[in-house]
N, C-alpha and C. Protein backbone atom coordinates (compact mmCIF):
# COMPACT_ATOMS: atom_id res chain seq x y z
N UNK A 1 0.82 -1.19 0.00
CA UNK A 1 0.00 0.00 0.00
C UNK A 1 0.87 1.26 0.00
N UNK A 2 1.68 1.23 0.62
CA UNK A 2 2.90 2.50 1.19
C UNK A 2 3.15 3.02 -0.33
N UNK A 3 3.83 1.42 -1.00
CA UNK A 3 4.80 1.81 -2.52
C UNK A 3 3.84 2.14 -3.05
N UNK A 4 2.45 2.08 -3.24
CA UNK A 4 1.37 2.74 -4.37
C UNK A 4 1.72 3.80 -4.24
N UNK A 5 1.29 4.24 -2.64
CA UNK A 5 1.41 6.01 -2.40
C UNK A 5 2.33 6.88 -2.74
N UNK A 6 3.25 6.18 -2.55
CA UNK A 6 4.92 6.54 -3.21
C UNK A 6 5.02 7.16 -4.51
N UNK A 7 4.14 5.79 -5.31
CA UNK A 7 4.69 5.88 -6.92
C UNK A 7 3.41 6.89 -7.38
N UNK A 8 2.54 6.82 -6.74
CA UNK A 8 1.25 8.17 -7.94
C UNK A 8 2.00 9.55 -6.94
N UNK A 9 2.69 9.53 -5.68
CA UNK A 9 2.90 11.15 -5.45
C UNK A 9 4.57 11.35 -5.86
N UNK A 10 5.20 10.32 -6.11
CA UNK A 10 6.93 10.76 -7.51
C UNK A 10 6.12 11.35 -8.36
N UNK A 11 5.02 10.57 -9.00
CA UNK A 11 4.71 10.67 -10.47
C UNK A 11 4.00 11.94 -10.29
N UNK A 12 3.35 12.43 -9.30
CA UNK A 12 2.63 13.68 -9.57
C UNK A 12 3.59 14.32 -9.69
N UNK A 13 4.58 14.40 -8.82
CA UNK A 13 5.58 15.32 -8.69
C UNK A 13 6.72 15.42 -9.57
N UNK A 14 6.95 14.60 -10.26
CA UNK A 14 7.27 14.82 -11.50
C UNK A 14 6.80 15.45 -12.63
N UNK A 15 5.43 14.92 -12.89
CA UNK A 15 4.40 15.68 -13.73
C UNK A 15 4.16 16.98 -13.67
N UNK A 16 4.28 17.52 -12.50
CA UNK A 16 4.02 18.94 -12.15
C UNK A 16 5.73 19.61 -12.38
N UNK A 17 6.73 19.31 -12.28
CA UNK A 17 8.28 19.79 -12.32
C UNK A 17 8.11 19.84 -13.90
N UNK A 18 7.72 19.16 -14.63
CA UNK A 18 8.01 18.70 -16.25
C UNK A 18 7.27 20.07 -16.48
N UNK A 19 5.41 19.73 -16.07
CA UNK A 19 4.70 20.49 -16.64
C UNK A 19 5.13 23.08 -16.32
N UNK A 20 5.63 22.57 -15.39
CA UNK A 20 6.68 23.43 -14.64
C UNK A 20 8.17 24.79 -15.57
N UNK A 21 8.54 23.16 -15.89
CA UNK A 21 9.71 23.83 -16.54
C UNK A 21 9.42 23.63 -17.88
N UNK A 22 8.70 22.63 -18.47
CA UNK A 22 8.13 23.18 -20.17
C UNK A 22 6.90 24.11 -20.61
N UNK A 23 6.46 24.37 -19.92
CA UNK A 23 4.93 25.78 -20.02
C UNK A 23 5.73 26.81 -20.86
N UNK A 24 6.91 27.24 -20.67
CA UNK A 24 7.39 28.61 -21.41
C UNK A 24 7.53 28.27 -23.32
N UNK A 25 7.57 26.55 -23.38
CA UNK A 25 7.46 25.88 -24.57
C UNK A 25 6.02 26.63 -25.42
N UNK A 26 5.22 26.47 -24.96
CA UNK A 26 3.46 27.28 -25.65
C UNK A 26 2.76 28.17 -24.97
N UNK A 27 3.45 28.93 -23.69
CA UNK A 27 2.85 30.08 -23.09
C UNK A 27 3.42 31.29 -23.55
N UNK A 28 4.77 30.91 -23.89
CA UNK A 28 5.44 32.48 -24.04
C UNK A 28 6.35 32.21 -22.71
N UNK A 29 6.66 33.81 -22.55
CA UNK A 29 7.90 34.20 -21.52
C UNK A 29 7.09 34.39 -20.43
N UNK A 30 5.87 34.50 -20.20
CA UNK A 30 4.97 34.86 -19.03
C UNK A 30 5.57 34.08 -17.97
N UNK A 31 6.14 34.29 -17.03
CA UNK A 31 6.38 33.13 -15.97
C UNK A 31 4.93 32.60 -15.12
N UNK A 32 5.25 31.39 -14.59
CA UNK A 32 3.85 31.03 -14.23
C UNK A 32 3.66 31.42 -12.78
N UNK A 33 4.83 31.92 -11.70
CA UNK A 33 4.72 32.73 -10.50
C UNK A 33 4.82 34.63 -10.83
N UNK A 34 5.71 34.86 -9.91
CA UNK A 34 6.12 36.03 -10.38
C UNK A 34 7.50 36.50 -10.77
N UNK A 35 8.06 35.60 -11.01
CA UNK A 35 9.73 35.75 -11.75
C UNK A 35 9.61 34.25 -12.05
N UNK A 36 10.78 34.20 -13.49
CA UNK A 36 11.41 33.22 -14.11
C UNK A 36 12.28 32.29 -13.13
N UNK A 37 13.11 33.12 -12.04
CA UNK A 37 13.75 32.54 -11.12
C UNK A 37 13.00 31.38 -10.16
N UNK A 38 12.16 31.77 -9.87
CA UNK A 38 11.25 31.00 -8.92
C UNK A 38 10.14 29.80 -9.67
N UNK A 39 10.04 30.06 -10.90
CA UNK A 39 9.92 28.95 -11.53
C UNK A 39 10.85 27.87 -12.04
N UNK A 40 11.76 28.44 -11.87
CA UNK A 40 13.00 27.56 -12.08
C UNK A 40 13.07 26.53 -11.00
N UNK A 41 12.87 27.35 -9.78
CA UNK A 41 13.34 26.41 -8.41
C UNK A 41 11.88 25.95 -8.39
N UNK A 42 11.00 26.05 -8.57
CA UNK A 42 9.77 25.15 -8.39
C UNK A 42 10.21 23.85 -8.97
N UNK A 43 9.96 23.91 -10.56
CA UNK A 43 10.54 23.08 -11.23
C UNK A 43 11.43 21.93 -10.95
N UNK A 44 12.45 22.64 -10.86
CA UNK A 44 13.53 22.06 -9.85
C UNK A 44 13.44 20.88 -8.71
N UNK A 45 12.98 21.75 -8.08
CA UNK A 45 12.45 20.88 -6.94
C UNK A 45 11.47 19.92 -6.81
N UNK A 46 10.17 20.44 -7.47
CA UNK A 46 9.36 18.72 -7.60
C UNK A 46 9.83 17.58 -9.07
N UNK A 47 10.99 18.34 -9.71
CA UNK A 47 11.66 17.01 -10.63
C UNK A 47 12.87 16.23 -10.00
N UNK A 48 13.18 16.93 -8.70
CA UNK A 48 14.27 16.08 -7.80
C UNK A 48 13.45 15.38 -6.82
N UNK A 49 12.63 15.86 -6.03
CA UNK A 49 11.88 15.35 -4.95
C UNK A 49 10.82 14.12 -5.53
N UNK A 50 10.79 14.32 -6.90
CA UNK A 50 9.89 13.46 -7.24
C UNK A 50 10.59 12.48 -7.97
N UNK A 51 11.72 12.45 -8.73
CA UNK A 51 12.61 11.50 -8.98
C UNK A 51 13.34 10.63 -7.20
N UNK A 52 13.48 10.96 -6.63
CA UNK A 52 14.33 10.76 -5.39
C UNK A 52 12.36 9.99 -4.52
N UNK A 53 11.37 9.73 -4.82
CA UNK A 53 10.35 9.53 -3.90
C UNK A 53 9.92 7.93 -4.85
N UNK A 54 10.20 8.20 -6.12
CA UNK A 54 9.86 7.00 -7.16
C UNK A 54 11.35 6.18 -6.98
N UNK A 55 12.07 6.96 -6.95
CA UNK A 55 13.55 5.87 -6.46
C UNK A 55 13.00 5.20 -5.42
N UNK A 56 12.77 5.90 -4.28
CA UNK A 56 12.05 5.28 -2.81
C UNK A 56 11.27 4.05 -3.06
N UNK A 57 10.42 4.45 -3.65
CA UNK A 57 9.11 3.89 -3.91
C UNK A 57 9.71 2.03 -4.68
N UNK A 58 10.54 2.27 -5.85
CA UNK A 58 11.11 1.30 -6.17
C UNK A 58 12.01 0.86 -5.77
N UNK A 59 12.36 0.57 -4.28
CA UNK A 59 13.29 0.11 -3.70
C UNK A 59 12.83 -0.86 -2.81
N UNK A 60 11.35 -0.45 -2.60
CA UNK A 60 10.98 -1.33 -1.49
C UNK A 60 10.41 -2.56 -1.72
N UNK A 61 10.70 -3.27 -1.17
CA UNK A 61 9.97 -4.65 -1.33
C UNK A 61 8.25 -4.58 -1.91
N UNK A 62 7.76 -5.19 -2.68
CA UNK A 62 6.10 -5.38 -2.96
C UNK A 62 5.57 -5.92 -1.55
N UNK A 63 5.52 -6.53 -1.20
CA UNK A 63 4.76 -7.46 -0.24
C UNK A 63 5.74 -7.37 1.13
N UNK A 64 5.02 -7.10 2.35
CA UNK A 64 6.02 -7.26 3.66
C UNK A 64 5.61 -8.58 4.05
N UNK A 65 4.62 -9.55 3.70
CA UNK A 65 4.50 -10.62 4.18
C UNK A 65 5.28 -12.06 3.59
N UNK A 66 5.99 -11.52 2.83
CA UNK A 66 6.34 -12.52 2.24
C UNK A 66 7.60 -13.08 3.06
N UNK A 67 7.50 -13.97 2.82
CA UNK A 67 9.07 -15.13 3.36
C UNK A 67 10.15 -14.66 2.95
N UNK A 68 11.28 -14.04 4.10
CA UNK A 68 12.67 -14.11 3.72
C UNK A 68 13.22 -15.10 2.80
N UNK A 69 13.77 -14.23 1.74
CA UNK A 69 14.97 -15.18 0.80
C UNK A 69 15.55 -16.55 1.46
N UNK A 70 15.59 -17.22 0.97
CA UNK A 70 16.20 -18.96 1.85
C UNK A 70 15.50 -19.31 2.79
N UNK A 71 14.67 -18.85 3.54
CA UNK A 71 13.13 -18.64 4.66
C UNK A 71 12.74 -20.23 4.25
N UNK A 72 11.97 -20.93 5.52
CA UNK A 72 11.27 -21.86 5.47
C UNK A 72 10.07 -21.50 5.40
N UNK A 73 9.01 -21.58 4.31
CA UNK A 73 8.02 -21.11 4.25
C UNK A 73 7.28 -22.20 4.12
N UNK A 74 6.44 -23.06 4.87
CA UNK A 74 5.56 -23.63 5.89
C UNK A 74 4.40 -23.64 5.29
């Protein structure tokens, strides 16, 4: 349950960093706060926090019930 939560809030947070730092692609120069700077670090930040949460996310085991590796499973 944990790794679901994990992997749809990387992925939002990725989605939102992408959607973030490519908007100036078909909006123009308009920044989407109030400076270019601070969209930068938005950006920024939910394409690291959200790469670094889907790393998380895929690290962890699927199942906590399952039998240790070499485990006598009964």
């Amino acid at each position: 349950m944990r790794r679901s939560i994990l992997l749809v809030i990387g992925s939002v947070m990725v989605t939102l960093g992408a959607f973030i730092a490519l908007r100036p692609l078909w909006a123009g120069p308009a920044p989407l706060t109030s400076s270019r700077w601070l969209d930068v670090a938005f950006a920024a930040f939910f394409l690291i926090r959200g790469v670094m949460t889907l790393r998380t996310a895929l690290r962890t085991p699927r199942t906590a019930s399952a039998p240790p590796p070499g485990g006598d499973a009964r």
